[in-house]
Protein backbone atom coordinates (compact mmCIF):
# COMPACT_ATOMS: atom_id res chain seq x y z
CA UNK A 1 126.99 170.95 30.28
CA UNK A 2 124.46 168.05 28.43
CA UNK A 3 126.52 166.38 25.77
CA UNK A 4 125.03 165.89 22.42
CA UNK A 5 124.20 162.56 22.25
CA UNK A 6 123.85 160.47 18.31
CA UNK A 7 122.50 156.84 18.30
CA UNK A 8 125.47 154.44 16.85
CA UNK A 9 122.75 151.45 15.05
CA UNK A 10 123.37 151.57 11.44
CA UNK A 11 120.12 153.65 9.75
CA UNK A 12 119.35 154.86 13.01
CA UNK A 13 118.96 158.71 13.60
CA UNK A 14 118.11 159.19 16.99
CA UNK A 15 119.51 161.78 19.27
CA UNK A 16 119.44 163.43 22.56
CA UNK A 17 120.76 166.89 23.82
CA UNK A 18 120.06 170.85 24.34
CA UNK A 19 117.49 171.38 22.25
CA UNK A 20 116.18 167.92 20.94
CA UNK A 21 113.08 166.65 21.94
CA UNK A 22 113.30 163.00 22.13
CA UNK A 23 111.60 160.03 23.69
CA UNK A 24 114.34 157.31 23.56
CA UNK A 25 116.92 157.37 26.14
CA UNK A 26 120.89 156.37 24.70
CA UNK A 27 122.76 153.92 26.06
CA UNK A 28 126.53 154.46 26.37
CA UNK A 29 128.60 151.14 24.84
CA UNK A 30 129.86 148.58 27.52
CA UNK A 31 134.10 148.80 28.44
CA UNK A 32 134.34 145.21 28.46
CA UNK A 33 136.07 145.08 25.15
CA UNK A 34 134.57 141.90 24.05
CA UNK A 35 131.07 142.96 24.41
CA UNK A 36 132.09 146.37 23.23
CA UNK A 37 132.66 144.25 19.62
CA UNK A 38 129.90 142.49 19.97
CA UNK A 39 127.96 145.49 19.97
CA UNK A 40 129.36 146.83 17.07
CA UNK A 41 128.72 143.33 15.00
CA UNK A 42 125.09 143.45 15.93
CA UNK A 43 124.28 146.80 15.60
CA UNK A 44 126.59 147.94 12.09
CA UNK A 45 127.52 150.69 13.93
CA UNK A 46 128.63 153.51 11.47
CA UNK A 47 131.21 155.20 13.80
CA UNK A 48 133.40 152.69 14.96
CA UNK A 49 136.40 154.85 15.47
CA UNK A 50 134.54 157.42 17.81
CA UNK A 51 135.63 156.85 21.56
CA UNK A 52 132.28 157.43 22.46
CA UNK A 53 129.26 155.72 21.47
CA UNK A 54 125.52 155.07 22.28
CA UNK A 55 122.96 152.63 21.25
CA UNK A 56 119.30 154.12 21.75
CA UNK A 57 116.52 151.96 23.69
CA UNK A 58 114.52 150.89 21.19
CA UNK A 59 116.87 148.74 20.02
CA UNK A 60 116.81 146.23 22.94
CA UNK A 61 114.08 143.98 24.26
CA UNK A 62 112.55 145.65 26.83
CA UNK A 63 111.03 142.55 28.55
CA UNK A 64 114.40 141.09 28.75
CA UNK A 65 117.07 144.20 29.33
CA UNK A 66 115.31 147.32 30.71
CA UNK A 67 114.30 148.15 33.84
CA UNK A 68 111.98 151.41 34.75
CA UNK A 69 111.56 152.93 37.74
CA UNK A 70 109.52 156.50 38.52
CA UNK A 71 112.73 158.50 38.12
CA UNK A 72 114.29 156.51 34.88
CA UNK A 73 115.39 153.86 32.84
CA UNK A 74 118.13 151.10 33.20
CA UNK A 75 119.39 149.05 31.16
CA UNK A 76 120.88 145.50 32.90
CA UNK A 77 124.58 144.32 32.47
CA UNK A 78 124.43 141.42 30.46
CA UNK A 79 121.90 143.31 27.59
CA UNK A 80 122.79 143.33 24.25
CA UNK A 81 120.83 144.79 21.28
CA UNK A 82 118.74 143.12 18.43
CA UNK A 83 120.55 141.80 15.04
CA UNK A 84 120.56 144.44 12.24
CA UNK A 85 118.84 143.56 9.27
CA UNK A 86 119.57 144.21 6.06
CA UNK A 87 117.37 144.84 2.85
CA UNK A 88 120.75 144.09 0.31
CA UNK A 89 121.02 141.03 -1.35
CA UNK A 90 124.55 141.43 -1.16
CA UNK A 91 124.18 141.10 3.06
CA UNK A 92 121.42 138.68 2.47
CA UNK A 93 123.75 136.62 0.78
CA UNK A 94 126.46 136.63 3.72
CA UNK A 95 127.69 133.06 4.37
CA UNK A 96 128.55 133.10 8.61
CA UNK A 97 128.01 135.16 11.33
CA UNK A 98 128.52 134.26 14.80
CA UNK A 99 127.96 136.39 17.90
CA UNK A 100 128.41 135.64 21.40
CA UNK A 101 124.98 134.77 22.15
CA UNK A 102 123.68 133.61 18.93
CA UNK A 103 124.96 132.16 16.24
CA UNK A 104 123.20 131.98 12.60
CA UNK A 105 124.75 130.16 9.88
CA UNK A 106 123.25 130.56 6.64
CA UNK A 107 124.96 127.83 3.91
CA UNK A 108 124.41 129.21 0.24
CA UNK A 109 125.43 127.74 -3.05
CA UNK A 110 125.49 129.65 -6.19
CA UNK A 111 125.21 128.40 -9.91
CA UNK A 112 125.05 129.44 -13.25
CA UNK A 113 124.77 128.36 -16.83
CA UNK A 114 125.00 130.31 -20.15
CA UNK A 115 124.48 129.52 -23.79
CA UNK A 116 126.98 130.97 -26.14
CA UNK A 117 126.81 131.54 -29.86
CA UNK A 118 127.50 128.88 -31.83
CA UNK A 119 129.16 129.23 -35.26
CA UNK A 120 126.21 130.09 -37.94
CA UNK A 121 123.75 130.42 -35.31
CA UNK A 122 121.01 133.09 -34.99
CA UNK A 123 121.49 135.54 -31.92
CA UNK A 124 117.64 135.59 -31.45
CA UNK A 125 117.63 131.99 -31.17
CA UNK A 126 119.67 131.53 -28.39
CA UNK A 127 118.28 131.76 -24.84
CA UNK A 128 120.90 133.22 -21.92
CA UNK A 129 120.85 131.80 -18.87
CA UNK A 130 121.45 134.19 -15.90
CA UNK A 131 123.24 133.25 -12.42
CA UNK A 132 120.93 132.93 -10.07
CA UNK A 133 121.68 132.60 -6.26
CA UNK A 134 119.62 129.71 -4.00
CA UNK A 135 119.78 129.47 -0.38
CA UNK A 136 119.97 125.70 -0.16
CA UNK A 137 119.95 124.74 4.04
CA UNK A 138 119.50 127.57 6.80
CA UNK A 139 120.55 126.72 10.10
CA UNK A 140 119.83 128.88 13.67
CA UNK A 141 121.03 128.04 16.62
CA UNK A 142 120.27 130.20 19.29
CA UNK A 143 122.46 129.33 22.66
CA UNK A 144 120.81 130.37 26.24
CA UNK A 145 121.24 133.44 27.56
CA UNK A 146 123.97 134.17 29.62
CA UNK A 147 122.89 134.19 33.27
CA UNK A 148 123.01 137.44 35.21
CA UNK A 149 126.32 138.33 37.12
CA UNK A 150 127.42 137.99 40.77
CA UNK A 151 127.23 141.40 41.42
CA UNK A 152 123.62 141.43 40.25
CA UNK A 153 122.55 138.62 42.23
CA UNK A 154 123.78 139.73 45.53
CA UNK A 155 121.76 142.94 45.08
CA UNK A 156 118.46 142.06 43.93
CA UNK A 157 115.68 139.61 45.51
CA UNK A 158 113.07 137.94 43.85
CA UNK A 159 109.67 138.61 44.40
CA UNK A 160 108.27 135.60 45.99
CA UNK A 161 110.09 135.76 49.59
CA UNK A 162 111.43 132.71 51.20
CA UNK A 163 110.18 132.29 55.37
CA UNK A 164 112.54 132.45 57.33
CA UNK A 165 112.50 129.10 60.08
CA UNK A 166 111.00 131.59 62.89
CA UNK A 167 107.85 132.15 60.51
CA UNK A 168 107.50 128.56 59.56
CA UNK A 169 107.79 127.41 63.42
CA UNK A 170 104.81 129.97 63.99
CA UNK A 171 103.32 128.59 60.69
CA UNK A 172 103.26 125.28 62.40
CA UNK A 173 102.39 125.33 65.68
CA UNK A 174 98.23 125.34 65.32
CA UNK A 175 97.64 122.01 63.86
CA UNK A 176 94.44 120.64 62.60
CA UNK A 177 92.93 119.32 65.90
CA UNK A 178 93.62 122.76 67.71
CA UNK A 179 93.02 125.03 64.63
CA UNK A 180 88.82 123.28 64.71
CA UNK A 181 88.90 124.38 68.97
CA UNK A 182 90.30 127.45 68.69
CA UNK A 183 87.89 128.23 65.65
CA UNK A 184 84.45 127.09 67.68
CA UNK A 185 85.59 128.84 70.90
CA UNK A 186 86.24 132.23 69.26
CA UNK A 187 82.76 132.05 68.15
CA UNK A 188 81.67 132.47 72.14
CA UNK A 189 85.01 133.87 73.66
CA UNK A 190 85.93 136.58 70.31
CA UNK A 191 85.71 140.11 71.88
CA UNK A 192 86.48 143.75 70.47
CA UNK A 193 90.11 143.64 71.43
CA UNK A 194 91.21 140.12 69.32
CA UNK A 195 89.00 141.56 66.69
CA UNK A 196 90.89 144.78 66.38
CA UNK A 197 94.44 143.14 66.83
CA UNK A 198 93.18 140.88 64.06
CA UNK A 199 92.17 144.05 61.98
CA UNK A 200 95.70 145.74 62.88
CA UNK A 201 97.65 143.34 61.66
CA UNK A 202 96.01 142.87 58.59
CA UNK A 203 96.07 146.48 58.17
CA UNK A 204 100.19 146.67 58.94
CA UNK A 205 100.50 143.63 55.93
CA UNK A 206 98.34 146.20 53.40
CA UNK A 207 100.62 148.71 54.41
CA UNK A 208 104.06 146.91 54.23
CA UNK A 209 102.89 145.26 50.93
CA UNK A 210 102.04 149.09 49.43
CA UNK A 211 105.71 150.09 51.14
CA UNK A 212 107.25 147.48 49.01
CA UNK A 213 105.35 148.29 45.84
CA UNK A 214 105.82 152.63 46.06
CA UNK A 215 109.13 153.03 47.35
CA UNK A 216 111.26 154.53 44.42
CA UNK A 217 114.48 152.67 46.21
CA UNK A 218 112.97 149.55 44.75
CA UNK A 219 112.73 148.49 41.08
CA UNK A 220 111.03 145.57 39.42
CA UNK A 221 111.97 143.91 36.24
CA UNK A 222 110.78 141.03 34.43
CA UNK A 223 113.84 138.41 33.56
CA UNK A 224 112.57 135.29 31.55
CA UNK A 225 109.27 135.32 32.50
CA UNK A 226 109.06 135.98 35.88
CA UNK A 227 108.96 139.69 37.95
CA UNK A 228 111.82 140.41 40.22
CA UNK A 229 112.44 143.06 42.81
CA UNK A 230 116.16 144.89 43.17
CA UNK A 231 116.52 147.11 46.27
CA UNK A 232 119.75 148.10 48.36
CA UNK A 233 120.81 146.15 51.40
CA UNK A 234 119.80 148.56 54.08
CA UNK A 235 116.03 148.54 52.42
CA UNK A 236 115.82 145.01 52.63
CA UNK A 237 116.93 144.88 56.09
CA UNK A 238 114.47 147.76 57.10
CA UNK A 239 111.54 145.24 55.32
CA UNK A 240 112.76 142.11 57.16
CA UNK A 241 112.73 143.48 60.62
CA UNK A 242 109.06 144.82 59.77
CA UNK A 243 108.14 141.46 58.82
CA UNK A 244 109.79 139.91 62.09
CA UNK A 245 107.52 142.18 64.05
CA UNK A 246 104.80 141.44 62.10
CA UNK A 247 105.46 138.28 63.31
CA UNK A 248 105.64 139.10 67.31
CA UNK A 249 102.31 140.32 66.67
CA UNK A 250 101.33 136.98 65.41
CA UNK A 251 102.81 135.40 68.51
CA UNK A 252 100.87 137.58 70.63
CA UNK A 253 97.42 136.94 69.28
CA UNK A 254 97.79 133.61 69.57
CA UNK A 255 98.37 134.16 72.95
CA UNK A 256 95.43 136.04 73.41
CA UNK A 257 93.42 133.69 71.80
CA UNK A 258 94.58 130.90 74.05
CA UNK A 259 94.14 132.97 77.07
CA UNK A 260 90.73 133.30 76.39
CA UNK A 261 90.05 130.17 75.56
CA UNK A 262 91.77 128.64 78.52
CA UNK A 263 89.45 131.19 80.65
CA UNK A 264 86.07 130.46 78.68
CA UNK A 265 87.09 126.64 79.79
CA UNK A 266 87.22 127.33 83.65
């Protein structure tokens, strides 16, 4: 049975459940108890005592926090939702708040004067003075982020892929003397069968590079400015030994090439 589900940020009336038509998905609050508070601080939450809350989507940064995929929407470990606002001087006026990731100190000073009646004087000569609040010095100071967890890093990979030595010894091997003679004698020794290897293993890259790209195992995110991809293990290893043969195929071409080379030289 769906649970009816009420967004926690203060002023915020989002909710989720039979019936309600909503397009904001609700986050349930972290058990770590010190970003559980944290939470609470940033978003004013309204129902502190409840054992179970939820903070809606729209109140994190979705470049830095959520991750989509085709079949939904996650929300990464270390996320943490915007600062509430307030439009109350009183709040306005609040002298400290600190937060785990952020700290804002705001320094105010407050004055006031008044005129009071003198003895014999006229009450619609005298001018009154109201307090009045000035912010004097605002400081932020906004710490770095906090970097992503163990767990998290041992089960993603970023997106530009590291060779492995076997592909940079294969990388290597044609230098620039024998790339310019292999180059002039394919122009006389090139038949059907190198070209369609050639055209094979180009197509097999298209193909793995579309694998990588639609298969709803894999997500991609974007964390501080660059895109990453997060698969599980046995996907990655199912993408490296496709690359390794990729590779044999490279090996064998080259052979090829050389063969007929060697045989256009006799």
């Amino acid at each position: 049975m769906n649970q009816r589900k009420v967004c926690s940020y203060k002023g915020c009336s989002s909710k989720q459940g039979p019936g309600i038509t909503s397009n904001v998905t609700l986050f349930q609050f972290p058990r770590d108890e010190a970003r559980h508070k944290l939470w609470i601080e940033l978003s004013r939450c309204e129902n502190k005592d409840d054992p179970v809350k939820y903070l809606c989507s729209k109140h994190f940064d979705e470049r830095k926090y959520i991750s989509r995929n085709p079949r939904r929407l996650l929300l990464l470990a270390h996320a943490v939702p915007y600062a509430y606002e307030s439009d109350t001087e009183e709040e306005i006026n609040e002298t400290e708040v600190e937060v785990e990731d952020e700290q804002i100190q705001v320094v105010t000073s407050q004055y006031a004067e008044a005129d009071y009646l003198m003895p014999g004087m006229d009450f619609g000569e005298t001018e009154c003075n109201y307090a009045e609040s000035t912010i004097n010095e605002v400081e932020y100071v906004q710490d770095e982020p906090p970097p992503p967890t163990k767990s998290y890093e041992n089960s993603s990979k970023k997106r530009k892929w590291d060779t492995d030595p076997e592909t940079s010894m294969i990388l290597n091997v044609t230098t620039n003397e024998a790339a310019s003679k292999v180059d002039n004698s394919l122009k006389r020794v090139k038949g059907p069968k190198a070209s369609a290897e050639e055209e094979t293993i180009a197509k097999n890259s298209d193909e793995l590079e579309d694998l990588t790209l639609d298969n709803p195992d894999i997500t991609t995110f974007i964390f501080k400015g660059e895109e990453y991809i997060q698969m599980p293990k046995s996907v990655f290893l199912e993408q490296r030994n496709k690359l390794l043969n990729n590779i044999q195929d490279y090996k064998d071409l080259l052979m090829s090439i050389k063969s007929q080379i060697d045989l256009a030289k006799m």
